[in-house]
C-alpha atoms as a PDB file:
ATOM      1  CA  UNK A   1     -11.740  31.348 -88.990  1.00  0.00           C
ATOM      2  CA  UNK A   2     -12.553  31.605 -85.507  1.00  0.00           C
ATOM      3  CA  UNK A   3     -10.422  33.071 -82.852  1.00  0.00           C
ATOM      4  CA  UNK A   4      -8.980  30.943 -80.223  1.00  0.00           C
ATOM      5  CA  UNK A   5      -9.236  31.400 -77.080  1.00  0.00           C
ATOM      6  CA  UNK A   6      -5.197  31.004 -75.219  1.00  0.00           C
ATOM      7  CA  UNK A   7      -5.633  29.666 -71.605  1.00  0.00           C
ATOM      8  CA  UNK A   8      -2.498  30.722 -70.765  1.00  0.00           C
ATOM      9  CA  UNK A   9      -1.071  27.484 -67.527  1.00  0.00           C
ATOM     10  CA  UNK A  10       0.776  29.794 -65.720  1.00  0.00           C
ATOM     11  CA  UNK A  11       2.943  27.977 -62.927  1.00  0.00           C
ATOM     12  CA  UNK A  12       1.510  29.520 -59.361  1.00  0.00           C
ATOM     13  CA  UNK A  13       3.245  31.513 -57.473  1.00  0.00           C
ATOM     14  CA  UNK A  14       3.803  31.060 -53.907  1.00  0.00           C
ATOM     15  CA  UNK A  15       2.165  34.277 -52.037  1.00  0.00           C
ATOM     16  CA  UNK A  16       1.939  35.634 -48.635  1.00  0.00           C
ATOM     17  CA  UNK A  17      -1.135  34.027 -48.038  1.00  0.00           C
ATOM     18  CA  UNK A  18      -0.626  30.426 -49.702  1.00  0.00           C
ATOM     19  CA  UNK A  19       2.209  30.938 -46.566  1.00  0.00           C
ATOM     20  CA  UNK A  20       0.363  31.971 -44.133  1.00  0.00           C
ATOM     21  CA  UNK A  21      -2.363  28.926 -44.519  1.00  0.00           C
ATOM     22  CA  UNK A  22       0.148  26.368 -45.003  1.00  0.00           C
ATOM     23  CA  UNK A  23       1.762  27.760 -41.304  1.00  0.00           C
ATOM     24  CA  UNK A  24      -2.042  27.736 -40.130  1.00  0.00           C
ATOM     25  CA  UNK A  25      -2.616  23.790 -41.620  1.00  0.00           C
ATOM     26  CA  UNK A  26       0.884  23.104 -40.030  1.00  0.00           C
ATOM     27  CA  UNK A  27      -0.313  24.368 -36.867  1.00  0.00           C
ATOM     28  CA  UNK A  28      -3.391  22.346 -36.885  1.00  0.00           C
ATOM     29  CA  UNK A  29      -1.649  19.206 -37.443  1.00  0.00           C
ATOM     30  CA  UNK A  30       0.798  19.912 -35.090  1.00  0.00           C
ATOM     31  CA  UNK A  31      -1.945  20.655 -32.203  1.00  0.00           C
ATOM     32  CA  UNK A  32      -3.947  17.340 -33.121  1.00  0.00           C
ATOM     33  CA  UNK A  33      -0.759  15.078 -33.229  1.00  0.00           C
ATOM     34  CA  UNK A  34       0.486  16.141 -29.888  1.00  0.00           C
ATOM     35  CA  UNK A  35      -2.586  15.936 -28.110  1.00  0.00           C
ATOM     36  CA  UNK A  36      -3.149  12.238 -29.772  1.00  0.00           C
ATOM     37  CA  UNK A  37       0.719  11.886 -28.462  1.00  0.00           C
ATOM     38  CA  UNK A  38      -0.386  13.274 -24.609  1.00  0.00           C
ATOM     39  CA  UNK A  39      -3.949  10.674 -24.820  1.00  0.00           C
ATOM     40  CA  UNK A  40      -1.581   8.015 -25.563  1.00  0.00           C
ATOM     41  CA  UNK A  41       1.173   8.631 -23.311  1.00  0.00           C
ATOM     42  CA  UNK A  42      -2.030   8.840 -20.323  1.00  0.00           C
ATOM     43  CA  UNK A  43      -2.811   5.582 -21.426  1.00  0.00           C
ATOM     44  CA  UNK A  44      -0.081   3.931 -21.267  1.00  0.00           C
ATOM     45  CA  UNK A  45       0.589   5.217 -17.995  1.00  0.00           C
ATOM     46  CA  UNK A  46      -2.483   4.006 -16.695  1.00  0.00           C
ATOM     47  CA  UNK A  47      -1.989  -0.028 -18.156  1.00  0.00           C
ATOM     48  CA  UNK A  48       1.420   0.715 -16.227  1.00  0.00           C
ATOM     49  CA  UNK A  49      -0.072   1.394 -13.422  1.00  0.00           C
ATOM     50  CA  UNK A  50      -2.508  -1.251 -13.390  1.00  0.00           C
ATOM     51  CA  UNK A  51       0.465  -3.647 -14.686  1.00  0.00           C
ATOM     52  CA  UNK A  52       2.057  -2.469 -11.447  1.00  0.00           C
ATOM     53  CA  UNK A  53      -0.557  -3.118  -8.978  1.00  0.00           C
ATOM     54  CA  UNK A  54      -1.456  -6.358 -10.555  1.00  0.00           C
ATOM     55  CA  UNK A  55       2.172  -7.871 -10.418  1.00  0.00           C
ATOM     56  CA  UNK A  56       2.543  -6.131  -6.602  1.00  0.00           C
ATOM     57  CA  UNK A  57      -0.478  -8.370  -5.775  1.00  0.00           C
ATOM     58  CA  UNK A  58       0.790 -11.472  -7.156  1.00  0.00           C
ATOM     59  CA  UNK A  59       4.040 -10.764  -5.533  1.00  0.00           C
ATOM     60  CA  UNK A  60       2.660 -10.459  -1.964  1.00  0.00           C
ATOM     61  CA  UNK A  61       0.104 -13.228  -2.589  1.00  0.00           C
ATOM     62  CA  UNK A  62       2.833 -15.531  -3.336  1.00  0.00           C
ATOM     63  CA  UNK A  63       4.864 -14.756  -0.798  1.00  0.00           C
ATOM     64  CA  UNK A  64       2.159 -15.171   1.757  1.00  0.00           C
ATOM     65  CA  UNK A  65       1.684 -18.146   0.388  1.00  0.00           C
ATOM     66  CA  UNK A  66       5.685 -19.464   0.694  1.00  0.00           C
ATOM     67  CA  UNK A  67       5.436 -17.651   4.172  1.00  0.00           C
ATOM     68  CA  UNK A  68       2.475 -20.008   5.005  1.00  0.00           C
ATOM     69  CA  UNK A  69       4.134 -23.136   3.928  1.00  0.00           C
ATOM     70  CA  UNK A  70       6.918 -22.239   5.777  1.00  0.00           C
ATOM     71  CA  UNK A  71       5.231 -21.488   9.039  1.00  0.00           C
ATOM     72  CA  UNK A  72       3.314 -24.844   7.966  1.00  0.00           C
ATOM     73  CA  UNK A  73       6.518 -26.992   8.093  1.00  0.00           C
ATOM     74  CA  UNK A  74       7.896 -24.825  11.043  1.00  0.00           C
ATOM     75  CA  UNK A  75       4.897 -25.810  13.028  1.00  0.00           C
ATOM     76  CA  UNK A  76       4.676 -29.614  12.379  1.00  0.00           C
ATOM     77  CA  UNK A  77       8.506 -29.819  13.072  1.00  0.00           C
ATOM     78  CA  UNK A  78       8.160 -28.061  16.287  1.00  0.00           C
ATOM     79  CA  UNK A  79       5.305 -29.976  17.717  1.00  0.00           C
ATOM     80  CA  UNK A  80       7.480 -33.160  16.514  1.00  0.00           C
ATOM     81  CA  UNK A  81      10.653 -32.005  18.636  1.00  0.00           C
ATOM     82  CA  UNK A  82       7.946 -30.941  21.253  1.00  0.00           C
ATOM     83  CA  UNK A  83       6.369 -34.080  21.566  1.00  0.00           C
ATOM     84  CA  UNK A  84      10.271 -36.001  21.734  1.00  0.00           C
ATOM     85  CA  UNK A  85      11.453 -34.105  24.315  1.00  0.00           C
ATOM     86  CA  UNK A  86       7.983 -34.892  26.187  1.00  0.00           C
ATOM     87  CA  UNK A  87       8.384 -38.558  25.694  1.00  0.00           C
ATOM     88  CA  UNK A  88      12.448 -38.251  26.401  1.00  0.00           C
ATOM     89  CA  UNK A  89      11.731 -36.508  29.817  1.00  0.00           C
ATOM     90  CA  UNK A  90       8.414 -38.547  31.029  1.00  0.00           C
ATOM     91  CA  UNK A  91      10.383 -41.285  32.633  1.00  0.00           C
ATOM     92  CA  UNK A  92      13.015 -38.193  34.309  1.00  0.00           C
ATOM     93  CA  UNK A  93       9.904 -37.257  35.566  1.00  0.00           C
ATOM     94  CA  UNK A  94       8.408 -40.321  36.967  1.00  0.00           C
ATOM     95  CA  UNK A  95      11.780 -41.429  38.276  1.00  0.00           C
ATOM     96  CA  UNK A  96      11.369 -37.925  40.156  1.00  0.00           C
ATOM     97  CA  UNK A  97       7.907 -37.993  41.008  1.00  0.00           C
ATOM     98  CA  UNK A  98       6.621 -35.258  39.621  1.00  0.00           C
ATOM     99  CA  UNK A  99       3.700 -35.292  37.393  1.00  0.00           C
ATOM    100  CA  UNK A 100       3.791 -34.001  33.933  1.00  0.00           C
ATOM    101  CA  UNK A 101       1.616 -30.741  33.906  1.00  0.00           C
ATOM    102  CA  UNK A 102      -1.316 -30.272  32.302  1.00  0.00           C
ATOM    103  CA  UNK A 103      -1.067 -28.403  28.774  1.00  0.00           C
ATOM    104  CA  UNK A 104      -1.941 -24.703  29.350  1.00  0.00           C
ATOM    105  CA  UNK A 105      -4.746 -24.334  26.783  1.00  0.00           C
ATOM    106  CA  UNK A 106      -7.194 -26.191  29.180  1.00  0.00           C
ATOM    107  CA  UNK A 107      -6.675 -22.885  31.591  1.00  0.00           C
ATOM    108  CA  UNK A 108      -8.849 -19.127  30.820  1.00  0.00           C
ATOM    109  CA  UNK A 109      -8.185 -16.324  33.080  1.00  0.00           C
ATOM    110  CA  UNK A 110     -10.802 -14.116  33.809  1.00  0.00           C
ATOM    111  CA  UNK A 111     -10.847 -10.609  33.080  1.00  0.00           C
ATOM    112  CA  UNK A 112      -9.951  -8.061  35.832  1.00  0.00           C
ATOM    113  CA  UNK A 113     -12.155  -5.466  36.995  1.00  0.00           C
ATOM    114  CA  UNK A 114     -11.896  -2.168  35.263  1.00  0.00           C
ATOM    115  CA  UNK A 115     -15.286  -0.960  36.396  1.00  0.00           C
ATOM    116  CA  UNK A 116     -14.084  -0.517  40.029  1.00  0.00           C
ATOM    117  CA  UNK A 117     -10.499   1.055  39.180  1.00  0.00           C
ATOM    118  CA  UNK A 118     -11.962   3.602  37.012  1.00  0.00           C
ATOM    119  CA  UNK A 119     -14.575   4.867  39.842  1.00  0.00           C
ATOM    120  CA  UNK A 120     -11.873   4.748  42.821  1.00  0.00           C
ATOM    121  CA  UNK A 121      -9.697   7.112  40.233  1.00  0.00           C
ATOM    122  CA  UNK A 122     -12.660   9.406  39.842  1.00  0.00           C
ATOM    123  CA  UNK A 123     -13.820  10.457  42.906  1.00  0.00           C
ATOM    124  CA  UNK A 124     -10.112  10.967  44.022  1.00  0.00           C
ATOM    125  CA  UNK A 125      -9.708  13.301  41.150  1.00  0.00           C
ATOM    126  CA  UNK A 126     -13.326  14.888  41.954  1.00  0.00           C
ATOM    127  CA  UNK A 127     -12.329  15.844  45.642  1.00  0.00           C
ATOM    128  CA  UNK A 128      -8.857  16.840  45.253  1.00  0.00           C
ATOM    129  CA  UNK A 129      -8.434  20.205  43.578  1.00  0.00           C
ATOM    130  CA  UNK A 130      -5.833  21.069  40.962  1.00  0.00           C
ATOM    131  CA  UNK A 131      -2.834  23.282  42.254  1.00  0.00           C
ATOM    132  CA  UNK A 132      -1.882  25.899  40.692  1.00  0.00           C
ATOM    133  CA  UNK A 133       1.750  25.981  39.521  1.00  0.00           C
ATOM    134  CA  UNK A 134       3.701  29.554  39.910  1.00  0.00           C
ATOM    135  CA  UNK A 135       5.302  30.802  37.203  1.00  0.00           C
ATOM    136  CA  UNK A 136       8.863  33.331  37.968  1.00  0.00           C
ATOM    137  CA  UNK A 137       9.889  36.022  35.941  1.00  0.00           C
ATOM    138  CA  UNK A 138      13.357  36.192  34.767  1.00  0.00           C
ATOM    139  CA  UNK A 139      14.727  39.867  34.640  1.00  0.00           C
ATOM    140  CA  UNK A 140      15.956  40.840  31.149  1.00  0.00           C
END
């Protein structure tokens, strides 16, 4: 008969260096995960940001727009109360006999002269020399 060959299955034994490459595959995994963790967490603080910035311009948009219907109304009620006090005092007026003016748009003022108020202040300057200002000493 022929001899057989034993394959002994012994159970492995945990060694010093099955320990130290399981710390070193820990480590790795560790490293990737948080860095995956850090690119997320920068991403979602950019959408926030954006998030931000887009509700901030809706915001102000809409209340430009509620600020412009509002001026809107203001306006046309205005002119309305305008244009009954107008017709409420234009027989005061005639009974009086004063005209009712002319509105003030119609009128432009022209603009002053700076040319000539900047050259009268220069040539004073230029002939008139600075004084000098004394300065005392304080004993000590």
């Amino acid at each position: 008969m022929a001899a057989k060959k034993k394959t002994a299955s012994k159970a492995q034994e945990t060694t010093l260096r099955h320990l130290w490459l399981a710390g070193l595959g820990l480590v790795a995994v560790a490293r990737r995960e948080a860095s995956t963790a850090a690119n997320d967490a920068a991403s979602r603080v950019e959408s926030l940001k954006k998030q931000a910035g887009k509700f901030a311009s809706d915001t102000q948009a809409n209340v430009r727009g509620g600020i412009a219907s509002v001026r809107e109304q203001g306006e046309a009620t205005a002119g309305k109360f305008s244009a009954e006090v107008e017709a409420r005092l234009a027989p005061v007026l005639a009974k009086l006999g004063l005209k009712p003016q002319a509105k003030a748009t119609a009128r432009k003022r022209k603009p002053a002269r700076k040319a000539a108020a900047k050259r009268t202040r220069a040539t004073t300057a230029a002939s008139k020399p600075a004084t000098k200002r004394t300065v005392r000493k304080t004993a000590r």
